[in-house]
Protein backbone atom coordinates (compact mmCIF):
# COMPACT_ATOMS: atom_id res chain seq x y z
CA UNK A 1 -1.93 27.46 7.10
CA UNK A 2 -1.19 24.17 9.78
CA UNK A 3 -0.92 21.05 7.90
CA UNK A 4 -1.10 18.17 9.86
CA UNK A 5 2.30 16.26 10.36
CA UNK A 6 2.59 12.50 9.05
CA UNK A 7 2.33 11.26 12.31
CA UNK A 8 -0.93 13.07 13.11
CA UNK A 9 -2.36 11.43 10.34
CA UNK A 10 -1.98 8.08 11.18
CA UNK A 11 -3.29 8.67 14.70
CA UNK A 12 -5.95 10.66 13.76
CA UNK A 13 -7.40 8.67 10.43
CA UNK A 14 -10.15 6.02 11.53
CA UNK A 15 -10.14 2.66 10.17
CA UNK A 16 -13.03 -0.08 10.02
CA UNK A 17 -12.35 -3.64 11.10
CA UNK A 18 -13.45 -6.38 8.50
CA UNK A 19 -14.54 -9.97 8.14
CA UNK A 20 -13.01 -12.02 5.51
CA UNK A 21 -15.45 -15.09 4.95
CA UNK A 22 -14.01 -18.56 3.84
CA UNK A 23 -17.06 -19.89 2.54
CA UNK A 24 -17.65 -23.73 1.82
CA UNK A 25 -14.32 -25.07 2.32
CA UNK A 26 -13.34 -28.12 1.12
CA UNK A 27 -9.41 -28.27 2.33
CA UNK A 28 -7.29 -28.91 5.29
CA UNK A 29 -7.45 -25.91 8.13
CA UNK A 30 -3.40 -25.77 7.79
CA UNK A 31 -4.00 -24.84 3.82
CA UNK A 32 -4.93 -21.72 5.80
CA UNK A 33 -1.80 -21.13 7.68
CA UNK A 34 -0.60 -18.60 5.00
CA UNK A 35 -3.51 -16.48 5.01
CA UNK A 36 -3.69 -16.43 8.68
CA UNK A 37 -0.07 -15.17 8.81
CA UNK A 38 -0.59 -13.10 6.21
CA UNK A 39 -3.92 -10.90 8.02
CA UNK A 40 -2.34 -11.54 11.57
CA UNK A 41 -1.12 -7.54 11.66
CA UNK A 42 -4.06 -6.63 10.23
CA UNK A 43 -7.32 -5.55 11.50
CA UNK A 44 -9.55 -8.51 9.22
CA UNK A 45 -10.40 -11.44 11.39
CA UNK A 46 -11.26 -14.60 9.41
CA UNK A 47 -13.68 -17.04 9.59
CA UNK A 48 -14.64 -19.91 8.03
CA UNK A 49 -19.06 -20.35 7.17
CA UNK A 50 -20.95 -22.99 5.34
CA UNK A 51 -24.12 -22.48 3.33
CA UNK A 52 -27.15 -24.56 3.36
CA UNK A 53 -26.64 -25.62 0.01
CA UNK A 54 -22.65 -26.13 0.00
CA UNK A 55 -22.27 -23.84 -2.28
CA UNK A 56 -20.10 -22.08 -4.37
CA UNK A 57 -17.26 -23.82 -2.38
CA UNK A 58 -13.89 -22.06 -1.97
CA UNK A 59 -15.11 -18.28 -2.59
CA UNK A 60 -13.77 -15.64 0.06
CA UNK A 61 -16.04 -12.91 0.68
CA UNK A 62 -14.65 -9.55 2.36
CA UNK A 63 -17.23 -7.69 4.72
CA UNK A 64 -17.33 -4.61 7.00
CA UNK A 65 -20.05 -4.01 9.50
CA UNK A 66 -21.97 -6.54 7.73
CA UNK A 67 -21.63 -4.95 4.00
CA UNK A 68 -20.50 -6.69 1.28
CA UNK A 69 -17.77 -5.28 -0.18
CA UNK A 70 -15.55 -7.68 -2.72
CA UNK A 71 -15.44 -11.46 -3.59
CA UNK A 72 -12.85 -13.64 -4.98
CA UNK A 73 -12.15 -17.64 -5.17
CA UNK A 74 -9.82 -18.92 -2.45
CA UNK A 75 -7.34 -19.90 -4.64
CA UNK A 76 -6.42 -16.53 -6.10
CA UNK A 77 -6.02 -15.55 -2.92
CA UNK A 78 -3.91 -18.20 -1.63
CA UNK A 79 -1.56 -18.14 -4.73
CA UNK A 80 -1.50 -14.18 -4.03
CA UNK A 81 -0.44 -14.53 -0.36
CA UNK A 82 1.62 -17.48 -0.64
CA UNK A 83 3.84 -15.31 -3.60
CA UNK A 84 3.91 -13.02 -0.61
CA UNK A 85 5.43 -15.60 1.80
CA UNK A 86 7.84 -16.64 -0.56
CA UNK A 87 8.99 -13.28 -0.65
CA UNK A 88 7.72 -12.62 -4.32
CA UNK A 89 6.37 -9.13 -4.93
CA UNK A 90 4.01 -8.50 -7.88
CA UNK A 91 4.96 -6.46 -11.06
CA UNK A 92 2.87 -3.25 -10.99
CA UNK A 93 0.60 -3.67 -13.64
CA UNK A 94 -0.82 -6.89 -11.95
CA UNK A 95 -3.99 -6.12 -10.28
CA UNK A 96 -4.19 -7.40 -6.98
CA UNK A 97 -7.18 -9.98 -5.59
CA UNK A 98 -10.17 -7.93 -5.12
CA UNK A 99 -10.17 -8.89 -1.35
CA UNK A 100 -7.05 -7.22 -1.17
CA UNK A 101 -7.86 -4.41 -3.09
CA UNK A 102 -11.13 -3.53 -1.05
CA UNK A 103 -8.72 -3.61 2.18
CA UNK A 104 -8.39 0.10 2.29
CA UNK A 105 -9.40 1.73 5.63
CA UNK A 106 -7.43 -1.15 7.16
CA UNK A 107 -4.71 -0.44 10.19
CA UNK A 108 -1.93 -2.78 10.42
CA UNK A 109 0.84 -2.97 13.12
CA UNK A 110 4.55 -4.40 12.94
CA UNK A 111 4.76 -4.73 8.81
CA UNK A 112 8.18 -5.40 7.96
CA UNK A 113 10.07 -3.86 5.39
CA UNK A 114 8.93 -7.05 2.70
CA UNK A 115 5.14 -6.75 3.29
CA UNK A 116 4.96 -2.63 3.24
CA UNK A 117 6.73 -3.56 -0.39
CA UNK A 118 3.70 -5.94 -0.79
CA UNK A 119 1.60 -2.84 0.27
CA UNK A 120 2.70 -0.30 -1.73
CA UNK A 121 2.06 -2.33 -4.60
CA UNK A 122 -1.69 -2.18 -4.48
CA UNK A 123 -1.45 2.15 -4.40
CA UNK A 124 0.94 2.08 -7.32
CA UNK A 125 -1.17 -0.45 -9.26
CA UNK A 126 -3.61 2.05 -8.73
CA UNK A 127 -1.54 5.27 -10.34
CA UNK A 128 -0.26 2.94 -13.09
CA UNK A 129 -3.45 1.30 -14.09
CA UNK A 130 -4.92 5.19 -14.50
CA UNK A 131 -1.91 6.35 -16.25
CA UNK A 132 -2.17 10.41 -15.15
CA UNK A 133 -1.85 11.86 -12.32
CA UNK A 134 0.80 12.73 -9.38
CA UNK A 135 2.50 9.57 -6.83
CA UNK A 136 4.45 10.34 -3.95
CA UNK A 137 6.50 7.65 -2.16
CA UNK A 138 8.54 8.01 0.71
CA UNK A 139 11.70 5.38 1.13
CA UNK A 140 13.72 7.09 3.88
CA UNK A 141 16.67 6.44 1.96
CA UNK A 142 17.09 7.09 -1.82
CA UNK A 143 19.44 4.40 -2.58
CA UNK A 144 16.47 2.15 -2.18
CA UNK A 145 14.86 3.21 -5.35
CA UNK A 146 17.32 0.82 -6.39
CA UNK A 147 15.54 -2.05 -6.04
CA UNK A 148 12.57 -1.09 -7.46
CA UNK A 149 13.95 0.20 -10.28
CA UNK A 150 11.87 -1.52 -12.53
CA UNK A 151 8.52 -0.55 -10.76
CA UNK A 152 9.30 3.75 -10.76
CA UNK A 153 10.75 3.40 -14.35
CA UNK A 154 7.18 1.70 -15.41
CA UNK A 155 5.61 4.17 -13.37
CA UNK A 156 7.45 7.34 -14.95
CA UNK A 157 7.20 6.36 -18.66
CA UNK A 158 3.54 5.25 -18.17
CA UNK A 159 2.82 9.04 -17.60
CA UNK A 160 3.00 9.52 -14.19
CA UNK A 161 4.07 12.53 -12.49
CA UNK A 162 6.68 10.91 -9.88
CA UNK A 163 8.02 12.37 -6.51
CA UNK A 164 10.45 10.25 -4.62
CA UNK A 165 11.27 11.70 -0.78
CA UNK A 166 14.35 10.37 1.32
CA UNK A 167 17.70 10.99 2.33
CA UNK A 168 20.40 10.18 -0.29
CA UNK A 169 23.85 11.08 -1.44
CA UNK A 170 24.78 12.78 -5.37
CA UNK A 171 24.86 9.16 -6.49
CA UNK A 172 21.38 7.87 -5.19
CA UNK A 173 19.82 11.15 -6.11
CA UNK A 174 21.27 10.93 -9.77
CA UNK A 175 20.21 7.44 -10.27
CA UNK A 176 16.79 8.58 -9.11
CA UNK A 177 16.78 11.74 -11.66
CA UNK A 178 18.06 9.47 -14.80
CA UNK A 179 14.91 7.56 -14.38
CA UNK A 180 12.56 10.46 -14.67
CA UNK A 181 11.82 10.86 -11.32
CA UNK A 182 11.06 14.32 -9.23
CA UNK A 183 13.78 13.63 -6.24
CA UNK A 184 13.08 15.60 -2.89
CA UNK A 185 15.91 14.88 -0.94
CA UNK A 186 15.83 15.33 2.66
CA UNK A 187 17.32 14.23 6.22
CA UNK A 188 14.66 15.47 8.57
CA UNK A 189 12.94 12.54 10.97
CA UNK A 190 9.35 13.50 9.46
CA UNK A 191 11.09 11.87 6.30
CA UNK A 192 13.28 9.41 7.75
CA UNK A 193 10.34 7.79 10.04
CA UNK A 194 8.02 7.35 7.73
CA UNK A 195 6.99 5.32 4.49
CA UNK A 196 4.32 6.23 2.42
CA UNK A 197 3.21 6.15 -1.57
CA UNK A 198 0.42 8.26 -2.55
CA UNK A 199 -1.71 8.92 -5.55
CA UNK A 200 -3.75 11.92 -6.12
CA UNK A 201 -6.53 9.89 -8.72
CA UNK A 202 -5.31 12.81 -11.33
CA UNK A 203 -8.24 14.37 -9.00
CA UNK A 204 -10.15 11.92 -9.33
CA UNK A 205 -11.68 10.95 -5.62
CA UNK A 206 -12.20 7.49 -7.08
CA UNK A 207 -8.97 6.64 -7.82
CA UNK A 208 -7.46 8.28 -4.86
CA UNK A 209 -5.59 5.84 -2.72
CA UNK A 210 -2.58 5.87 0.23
CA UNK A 211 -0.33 3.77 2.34
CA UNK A 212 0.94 5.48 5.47
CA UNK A 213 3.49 4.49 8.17
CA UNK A 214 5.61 5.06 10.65
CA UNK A 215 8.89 3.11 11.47
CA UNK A 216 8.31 2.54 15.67
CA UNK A 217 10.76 0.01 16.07
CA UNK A 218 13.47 -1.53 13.81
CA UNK A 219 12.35 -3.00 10.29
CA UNK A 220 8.19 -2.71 12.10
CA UNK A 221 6.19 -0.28 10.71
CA UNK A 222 2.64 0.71 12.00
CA UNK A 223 0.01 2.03 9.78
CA UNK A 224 -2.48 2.30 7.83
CA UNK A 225 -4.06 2.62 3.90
CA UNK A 226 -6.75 4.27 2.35
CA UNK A 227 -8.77 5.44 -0.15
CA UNK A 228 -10.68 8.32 1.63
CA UNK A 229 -10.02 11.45 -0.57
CA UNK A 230 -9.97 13.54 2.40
CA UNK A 231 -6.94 11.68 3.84
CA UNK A 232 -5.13 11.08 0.28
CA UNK A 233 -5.43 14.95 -0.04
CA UNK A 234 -4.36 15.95 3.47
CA UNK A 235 -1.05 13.42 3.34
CA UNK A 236 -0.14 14.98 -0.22
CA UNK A 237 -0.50 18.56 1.06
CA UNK A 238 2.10 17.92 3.83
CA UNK A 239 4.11 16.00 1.89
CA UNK A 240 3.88 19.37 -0.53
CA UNK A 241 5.64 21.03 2.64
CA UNK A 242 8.43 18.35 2.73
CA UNK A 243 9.68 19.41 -0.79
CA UNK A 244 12.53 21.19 -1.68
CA UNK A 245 12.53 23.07 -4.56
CA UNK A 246 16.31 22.64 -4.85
CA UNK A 247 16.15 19.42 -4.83
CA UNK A 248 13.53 18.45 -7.24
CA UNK A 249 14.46 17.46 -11.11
């Protein structure tokens, strides 16, 4: 049976582009700044509309063709993205602003290494907030688990069936296996291009949810994430081909 490579999936997954709607506000445009910055890579344009009435002020309201699909007040937005700027990344078991959480079928181009973190926080929120299933992250080199040591240790004693894909040497791959986690070593480029965490929903198509990319240039990283079932399930089964038995605690 063909499964389709990494890289096919990112080409080949469609995406929707999305309004995010400042309504009624009652700042400065540069208060903005941040958020601009922050959905510059991404395909969400933003724009700022007034009711009739003036009211509610501050409220952000996410849209795509037209539909409705999450709310939030400005400010927990802001204080999300600005924790971004400032190079904060959130524990896992913080949910995310709904906005941000509704984002899926979203392609974004040149994410650095600091806002795929940001990224992959949302799909393991996800896993860790249901407590069961299978997640699969790619982090092209072991020794990275490192600093996210705390987030895959929460992750494995939570419940969570954990596979961790990337070249590494005995040390990174024992550090890796001490914490619980299923290590699937490997040096080919499929591996070493790309970044991903996945969670299978414990098959659950409601839960599903994935971050994909690929590594074009140094430290930019093109992609996209999703909730689609169909894609969540097509990444996983490839990554299923990218395992090594030998490997794997």
């Amino acid at each position: 049976m063909y499964y389709m490579t990494l890289s096919e999936i990112i080409s080949g997954t469609g995406t929707d582009d999305k309004v995010l709607r400042i309504c009624n506000f009652t700042g400065e445009r540069s208060d903005l700044d941040a958020m601009r910055e922050y959905f510059s890579s991404q395909e969400v344009a933003l724009a700022i509309d007034r009711t009739e009435s003036g009211r509610p002020r501050d409220v952000v309201v996410l849209e795509s063709g037209g539909l409705f699909l999450a709310a939030d007040s400005l400010g927990a937005l802001q204080r999300y993205v600005e924790g971004w700027r400032e190079g904060e990344t959130p524990d896992v078991w913080t949910a995310p602003p709904s906005v941000v959480d509704a984002m899926t079928e979203t392609r974004f181009t040149s994410y650095d290494k600091r806002r795929m973190i940001h990224a992959s926080r949302i799909v393991e929120f996800r896993g860790w907030n249901a407590g069961e299933g299978e997640l699969h992250a790619g982090f092209q080199d072991l020794s990275k688990i490192d600093f996210q040591k705390n987030v895959y240790r929460n992750l494995d004693r939570k419940g969570l069936d954990v596979h961790v894909y990337g070249e590494g040497d005995p040390e990174s791959i024992g550090r890796a296996k001490e914490m619980g986690l299923r290590v699937h070593e490997s040096d080919e480029e499929e591996v070493l291009r790309h970044w991903w965490v996945a969670y299978d929903g414990d098959g659950d198509d409601g839960d599903k949810s994935v971050l994909l990319a690929q590594e074009r240039g140094p430290n930019e990283f093109y992609g996209f994430w999703a909730d689609d079932p169909s894609v969540v399930d097509d990444t996983i089964e490839r990554l299923r081909t990218l395992q090594s038995p030998a490997t794997t605690a």
